[in-house]
Protein backbone atom coordinates (compact mmCIF):
# COMPACT_ATOMS: atom_id res chain seq x y z
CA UNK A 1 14.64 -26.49 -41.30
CA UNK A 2 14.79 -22.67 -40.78
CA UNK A 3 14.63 -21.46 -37.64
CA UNK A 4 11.20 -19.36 -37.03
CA UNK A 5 12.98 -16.72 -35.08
CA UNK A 6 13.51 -12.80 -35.44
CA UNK A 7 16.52 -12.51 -33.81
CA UNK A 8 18.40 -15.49 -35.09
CA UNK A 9 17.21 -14.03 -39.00
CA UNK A 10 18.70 -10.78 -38.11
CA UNK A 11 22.07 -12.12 -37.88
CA UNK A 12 21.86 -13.66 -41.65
CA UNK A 13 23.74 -11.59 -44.44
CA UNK A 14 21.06 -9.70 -46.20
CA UNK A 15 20.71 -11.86 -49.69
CA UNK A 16 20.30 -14.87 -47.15
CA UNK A 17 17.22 -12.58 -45.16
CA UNK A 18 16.04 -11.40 -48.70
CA UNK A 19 15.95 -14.74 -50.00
CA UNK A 20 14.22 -16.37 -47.21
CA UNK A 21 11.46 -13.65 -46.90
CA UNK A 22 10.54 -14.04 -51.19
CA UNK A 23 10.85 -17.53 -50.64
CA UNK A 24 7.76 -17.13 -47.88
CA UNK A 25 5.95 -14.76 -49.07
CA UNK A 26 6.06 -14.95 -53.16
CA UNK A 27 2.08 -15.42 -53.33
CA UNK A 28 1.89 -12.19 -51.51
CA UNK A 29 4.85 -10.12 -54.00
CA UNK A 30 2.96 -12.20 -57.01
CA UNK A 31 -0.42 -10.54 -56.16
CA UNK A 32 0.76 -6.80 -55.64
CA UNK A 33 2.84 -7.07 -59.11
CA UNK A 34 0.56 -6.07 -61.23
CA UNK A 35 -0.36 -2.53 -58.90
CA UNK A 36 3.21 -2.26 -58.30
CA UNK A 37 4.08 -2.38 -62.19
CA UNK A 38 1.51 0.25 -62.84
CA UNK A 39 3.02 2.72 -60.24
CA UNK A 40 6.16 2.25 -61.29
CA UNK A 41 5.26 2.74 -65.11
CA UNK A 42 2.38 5.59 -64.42
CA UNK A 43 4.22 7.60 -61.86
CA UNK A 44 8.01 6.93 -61.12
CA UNK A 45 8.79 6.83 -65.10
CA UNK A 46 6.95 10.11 -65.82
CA UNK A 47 9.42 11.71 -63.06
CA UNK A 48 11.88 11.64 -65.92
CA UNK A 49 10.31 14.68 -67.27
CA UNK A 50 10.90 16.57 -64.35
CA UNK A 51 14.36 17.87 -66.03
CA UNK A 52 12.30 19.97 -67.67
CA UNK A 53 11.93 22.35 -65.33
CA UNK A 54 15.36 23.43 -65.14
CA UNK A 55 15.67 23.38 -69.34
CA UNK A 56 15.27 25.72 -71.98
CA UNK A 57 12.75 23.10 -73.63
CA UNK A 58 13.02 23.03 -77.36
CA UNK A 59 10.54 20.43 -78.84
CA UNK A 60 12.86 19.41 -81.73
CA UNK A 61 15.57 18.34 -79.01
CA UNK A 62 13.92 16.17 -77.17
CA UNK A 63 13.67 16.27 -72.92
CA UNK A 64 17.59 16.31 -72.74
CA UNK A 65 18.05 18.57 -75.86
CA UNK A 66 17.25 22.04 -74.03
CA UNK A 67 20.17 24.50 -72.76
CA UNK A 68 20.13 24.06 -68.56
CA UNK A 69 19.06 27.00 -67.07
CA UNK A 70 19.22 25.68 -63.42
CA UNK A 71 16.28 27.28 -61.54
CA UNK A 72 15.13 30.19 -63.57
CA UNK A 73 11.79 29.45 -64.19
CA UNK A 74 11.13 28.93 -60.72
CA UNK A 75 12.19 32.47 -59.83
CA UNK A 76 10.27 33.58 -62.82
CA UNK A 77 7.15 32.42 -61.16
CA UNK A 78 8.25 33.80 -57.60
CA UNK A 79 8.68 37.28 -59.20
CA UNK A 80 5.33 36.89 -61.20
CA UNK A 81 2.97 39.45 -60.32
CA UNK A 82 0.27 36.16 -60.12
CA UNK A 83 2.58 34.58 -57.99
CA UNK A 84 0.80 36.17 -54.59
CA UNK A 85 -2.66 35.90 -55.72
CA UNK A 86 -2.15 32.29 -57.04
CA UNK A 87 -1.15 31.10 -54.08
CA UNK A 88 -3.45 32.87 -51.67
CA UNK A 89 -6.27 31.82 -53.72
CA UNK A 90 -4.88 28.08 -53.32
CA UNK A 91 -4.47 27.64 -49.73
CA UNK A 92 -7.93 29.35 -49.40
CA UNK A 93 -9.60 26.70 -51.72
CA UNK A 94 -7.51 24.16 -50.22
CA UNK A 95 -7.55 24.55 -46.89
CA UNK A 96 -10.92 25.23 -46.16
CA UNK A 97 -12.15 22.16 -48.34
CA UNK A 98 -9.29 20.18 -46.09
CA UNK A 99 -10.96 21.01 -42.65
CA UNK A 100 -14.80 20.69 -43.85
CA UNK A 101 -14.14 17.69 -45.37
CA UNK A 102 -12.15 16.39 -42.53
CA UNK A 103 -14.85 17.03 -39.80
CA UNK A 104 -18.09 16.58 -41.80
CA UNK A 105 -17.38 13.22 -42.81
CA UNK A 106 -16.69 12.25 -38.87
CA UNK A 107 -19.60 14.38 -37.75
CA UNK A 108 -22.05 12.71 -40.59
CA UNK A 109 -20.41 9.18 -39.26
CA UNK A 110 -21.26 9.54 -35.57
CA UNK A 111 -24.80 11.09 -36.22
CA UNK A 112 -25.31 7.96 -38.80
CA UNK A 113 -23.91 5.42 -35.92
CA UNK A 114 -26.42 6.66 -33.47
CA UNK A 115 -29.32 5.12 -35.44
CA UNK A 116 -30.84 2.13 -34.46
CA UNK A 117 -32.91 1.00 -37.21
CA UNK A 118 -30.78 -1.21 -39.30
CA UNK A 119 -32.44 -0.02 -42.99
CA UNK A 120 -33.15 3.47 -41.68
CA UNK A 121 -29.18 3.63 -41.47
CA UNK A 122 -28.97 2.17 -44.62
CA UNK A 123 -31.07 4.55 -46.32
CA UNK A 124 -29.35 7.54 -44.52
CA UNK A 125 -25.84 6.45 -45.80
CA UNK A 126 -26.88 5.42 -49.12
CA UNK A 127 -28.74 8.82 -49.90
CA UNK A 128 -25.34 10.81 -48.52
CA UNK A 129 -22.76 8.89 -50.33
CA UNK A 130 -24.98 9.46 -54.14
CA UNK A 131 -23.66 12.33 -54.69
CA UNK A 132 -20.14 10.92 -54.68
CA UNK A 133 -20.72 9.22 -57.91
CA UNK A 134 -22.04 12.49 -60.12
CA UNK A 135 -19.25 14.02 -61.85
CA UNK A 136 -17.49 17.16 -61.41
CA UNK A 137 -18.83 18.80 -64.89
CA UNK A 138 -22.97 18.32 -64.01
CA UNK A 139 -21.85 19.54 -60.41
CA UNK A 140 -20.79 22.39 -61.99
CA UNK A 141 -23.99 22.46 -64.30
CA UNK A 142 -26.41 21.75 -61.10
CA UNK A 143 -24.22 25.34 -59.28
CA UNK A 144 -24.84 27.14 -62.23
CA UNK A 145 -28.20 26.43 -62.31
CA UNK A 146 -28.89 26.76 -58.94
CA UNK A 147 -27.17 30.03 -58.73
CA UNK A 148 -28.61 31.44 -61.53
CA UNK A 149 -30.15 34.92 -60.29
CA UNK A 150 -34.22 35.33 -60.42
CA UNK A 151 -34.72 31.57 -61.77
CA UNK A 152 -32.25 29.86 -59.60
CA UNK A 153 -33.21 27.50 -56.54
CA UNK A 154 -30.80 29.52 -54.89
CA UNK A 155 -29.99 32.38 -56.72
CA UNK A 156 -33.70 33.91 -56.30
CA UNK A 157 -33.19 34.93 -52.88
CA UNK A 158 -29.10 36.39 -53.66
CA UNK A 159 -30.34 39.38 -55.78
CA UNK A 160 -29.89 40.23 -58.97
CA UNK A 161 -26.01 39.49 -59.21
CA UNK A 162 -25.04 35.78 -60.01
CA UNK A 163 -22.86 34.42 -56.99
CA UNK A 164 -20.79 32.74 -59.33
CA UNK A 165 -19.24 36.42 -60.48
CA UNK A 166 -17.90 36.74 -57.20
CA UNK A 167 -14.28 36.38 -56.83
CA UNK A 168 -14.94 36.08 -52.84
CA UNK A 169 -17.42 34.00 -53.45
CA UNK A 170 -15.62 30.84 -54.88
CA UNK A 171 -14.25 29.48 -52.23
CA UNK A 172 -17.40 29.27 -49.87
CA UNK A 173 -19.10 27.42 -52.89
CA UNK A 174 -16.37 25.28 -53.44
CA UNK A 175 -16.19 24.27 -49.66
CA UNK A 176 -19.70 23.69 -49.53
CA UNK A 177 -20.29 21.57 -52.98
CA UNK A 178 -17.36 19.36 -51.99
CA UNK A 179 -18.53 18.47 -48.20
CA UNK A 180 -21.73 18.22 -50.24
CA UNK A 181 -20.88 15.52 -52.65
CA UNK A 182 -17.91 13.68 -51.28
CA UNK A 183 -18.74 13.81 -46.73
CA UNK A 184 -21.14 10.51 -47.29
CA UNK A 185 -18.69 8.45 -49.24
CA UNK A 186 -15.70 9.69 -46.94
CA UNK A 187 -17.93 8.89 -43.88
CA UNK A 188 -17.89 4.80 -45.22
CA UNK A 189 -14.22 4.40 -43.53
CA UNK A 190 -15.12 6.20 -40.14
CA UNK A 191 -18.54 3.82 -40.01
CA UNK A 192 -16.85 0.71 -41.22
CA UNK A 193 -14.38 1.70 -37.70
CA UNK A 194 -17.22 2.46 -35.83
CA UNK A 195 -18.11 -0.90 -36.31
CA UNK A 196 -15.43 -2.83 -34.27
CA UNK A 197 -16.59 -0.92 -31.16
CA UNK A 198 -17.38 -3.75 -28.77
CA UNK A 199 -21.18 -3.40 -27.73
CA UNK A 200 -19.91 -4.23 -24.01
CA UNK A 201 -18.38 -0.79 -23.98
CA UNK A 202 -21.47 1.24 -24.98
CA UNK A 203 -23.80 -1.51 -22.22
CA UNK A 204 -20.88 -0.52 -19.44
CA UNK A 205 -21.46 3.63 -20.24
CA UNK A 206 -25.18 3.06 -20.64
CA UNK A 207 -25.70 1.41 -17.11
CA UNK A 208 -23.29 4.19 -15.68
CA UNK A 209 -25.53 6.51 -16.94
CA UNK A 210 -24.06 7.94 -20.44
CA UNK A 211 -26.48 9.24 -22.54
CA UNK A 212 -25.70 9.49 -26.14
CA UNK A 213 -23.22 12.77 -26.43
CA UNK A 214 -21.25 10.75 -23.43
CA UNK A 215 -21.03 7.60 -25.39
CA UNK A 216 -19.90 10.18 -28.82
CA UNK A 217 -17.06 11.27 -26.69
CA UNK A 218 -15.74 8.95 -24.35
CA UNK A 219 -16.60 5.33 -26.94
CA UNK A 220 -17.06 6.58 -30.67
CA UNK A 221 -14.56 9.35 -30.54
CA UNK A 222 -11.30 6.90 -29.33
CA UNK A 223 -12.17 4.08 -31.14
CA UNK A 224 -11.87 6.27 -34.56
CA UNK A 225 -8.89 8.76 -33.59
CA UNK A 226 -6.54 6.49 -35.23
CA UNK A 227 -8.07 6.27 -38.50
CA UNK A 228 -8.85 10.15 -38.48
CA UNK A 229 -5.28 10.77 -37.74
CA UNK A 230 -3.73 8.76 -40.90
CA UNK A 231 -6.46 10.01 -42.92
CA UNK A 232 -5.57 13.81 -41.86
CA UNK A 233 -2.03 12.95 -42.28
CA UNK A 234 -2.58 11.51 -45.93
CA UNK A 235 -4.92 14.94 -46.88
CA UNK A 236 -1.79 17.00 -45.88
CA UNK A 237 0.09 15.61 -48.85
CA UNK A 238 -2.32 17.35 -51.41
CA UNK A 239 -2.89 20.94 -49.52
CA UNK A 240 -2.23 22.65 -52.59
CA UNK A 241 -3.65 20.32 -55.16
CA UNK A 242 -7.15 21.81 -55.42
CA UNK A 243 -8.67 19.84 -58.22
CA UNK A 244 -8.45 20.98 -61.55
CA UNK A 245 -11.74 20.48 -63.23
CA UNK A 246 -13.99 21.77 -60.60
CA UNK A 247 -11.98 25.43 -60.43
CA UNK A 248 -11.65 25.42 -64.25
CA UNK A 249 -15.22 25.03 -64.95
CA UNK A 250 -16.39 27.59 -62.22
CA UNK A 251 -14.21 30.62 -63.67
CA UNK A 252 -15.21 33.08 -65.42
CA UNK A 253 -13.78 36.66 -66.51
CA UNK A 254 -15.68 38.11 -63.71
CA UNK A 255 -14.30 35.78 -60.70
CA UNK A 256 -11.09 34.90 -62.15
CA UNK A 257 -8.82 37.10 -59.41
CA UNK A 258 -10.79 34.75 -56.60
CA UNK A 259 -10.45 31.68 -58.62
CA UNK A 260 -7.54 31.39 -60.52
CA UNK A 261 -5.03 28.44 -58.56
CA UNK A 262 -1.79 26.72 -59.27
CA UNK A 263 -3.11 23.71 -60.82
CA UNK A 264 -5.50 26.23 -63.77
CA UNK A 265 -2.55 28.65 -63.67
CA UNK A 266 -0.06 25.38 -64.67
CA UNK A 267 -2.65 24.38 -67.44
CA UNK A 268 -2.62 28.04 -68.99
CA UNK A 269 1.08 28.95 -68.96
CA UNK A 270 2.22 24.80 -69.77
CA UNK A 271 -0.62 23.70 -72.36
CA UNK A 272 -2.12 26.85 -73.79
CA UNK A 273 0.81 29.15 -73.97
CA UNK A 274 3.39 26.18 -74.95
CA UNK A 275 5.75 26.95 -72.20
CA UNK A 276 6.33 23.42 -71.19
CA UNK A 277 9.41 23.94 -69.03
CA UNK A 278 7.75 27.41 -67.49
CA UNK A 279 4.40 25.13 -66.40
CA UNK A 280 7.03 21.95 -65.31
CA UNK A 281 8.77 23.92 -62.57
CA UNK A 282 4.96 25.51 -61.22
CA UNK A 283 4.01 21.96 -61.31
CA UNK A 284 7.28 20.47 -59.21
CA UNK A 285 7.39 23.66 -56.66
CA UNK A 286 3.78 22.75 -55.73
CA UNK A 287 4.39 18.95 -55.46
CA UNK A 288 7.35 19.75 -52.71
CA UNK A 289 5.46 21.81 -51.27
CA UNK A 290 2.93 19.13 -50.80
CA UNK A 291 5.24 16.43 -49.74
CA UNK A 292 6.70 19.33 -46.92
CA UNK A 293 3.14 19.03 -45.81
CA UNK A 294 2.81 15.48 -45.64
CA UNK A 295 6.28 14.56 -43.25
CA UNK A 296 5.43 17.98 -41.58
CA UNK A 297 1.81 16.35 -40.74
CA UNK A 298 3.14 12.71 -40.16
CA UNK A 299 5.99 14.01 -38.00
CA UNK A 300 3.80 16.18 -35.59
CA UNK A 301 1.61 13.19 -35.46
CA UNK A 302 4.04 10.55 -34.32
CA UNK A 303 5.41 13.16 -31.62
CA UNK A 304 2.30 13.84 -30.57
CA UNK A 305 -0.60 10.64 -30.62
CA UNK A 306 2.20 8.41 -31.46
CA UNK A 307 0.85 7.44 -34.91
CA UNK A 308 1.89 7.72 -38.34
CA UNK A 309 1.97 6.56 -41.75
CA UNK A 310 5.77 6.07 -41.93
């Protein structure tokens, strides 16, 4: 009989603890196989490529065939004269779509919570969350249109000039057609906390005389702090990774100094201009950068509400 006991299992050598725990829990390890097989195939493997980015890539050589140039091609990009404008135009996208999205969704939640008709909150969350399931290219399609100057929903009352040719312009729209499509779906987690609220709390602040602002700050806002904390915290690991379909649709040759980011940038110099090794080290520079982000955000957090992801 094994003793049930933390401390006593902490004293075992660790193939004794290791042995005992897949002993317990193999059901458990048996289920999350088949995710963990496809992580390890789909995104630790490809990680072998990464050499790339400090090798002269030649094709005919294979991954490991190119002449090691260390870190050129990462000062190559700093020295670009795209380098500056790339980035700027990143952390604009990014950044602004990371806040809006952040607060909308929590906003949209705590208006939605408030209702007290059971199918009238259906309807409201069903009709916001929609738009989550139209794809990025008839997104782009329905801006277009929209936006389209004289004929255009939109674009009737915005003069002559499409929008869309506006360098300055693409971020706003970006911002806005994100929150747009994606703040109902996003909302589903903060609702599915709001929830768990027990009703005793929200009778308690009614009878001391709460109305419903005072039940938004001092019940809602608590119970879902935690959730909107990890959520923030797992955002922060793709700052820079504005999505690539979305930005590569909406350029053009007349917003392309607003519009061009890292990820279209990667896609022109690595795919279309066959410098693999050139488009590898963009590619790896951005994703440290994100993960700086990510333990940057989770770090602050843990010092500061006391929760984190890790």
């Amino acid at each position: 009989m094994v003793p049930d006991n933390d401390a006593v299992r902490k004293a075992w050598p660790l193939h004794v603890r290791l042995a005992w725990h897949f002993r317990r829990y193999w059901q458990l390890w048996l289920m999350a196989l088949p995710a963990l097989a496809f992580t390890f195939v789909f995104a630790y493997v490809p990680m072998y490529g990464i050499q790339l980015a400090f090798r002269d890539f030649v094709p005919a050589k294979g991954l490991t065939g190119g002449k090691w140039v260390g870190f050129q091609y990462f000062r190559q990009f700093f020295e670009s004269p795209l380098f500056g404008s790339t980035m700027l135009n990143t952390f604009k996208i990014s950044l602004g779509t990371l806040v809006l999205g952040f607060i909308a969704p929590i906003i949209l939640a705590l208006l939605i919570n408030q209702i007290g008709s059971q199918k009238v909150k259906g309807f409201a969350q069903t009709i916001t969350y929609m738009p989550h399931f139209i794809s990025t290219v008839v997104i782009v399609a329905m801006l277009n249109i929209f936006l389209t100057p004289g004929t255009g929903l939109i674009g009737r009352f915005l003069g002559k000039t499409n929008v869309l040719d506006n360098p300055d312009a693409v971020a706003p729209i970006y911002w806005i057609s994100e929150v747009w499509q994606h703040c109902g779906w996003n909302a589903i987690i903060y609702l599915a906390a709001l929830s768990s609220v027990d009703l005793s709390l929200y009778e308690a602040a009614k009878m001391d005389g709460a109305g419903r602002l005072q039940l938004i700050r001092y019940v809602d806002l608590p119970t879902i702090m935690p959730t909107c904390v990890v959520l923030l915290i797992m955002n922060m690991g793709s700052v820079l990774s504005v999505g690539f379909e979305k930005v590569w649709l909406m350029q053009n040759a007349m917003n392309l100094p607003g519009s061009e980011v890292i990820s279209t940038y990667t896609f022109k110099i690595g795919i279309q201009s066959f410098q693999f090794s050139y488009g590898t080290a963009i590619g790896l520079f951005n994703t440290v950068i994100n993960f700086a982000f990510l333990v940057a955000a989770n770090w602050i957090s843990k010092r500061v509400t006391d929760t984190s992801i890790f």
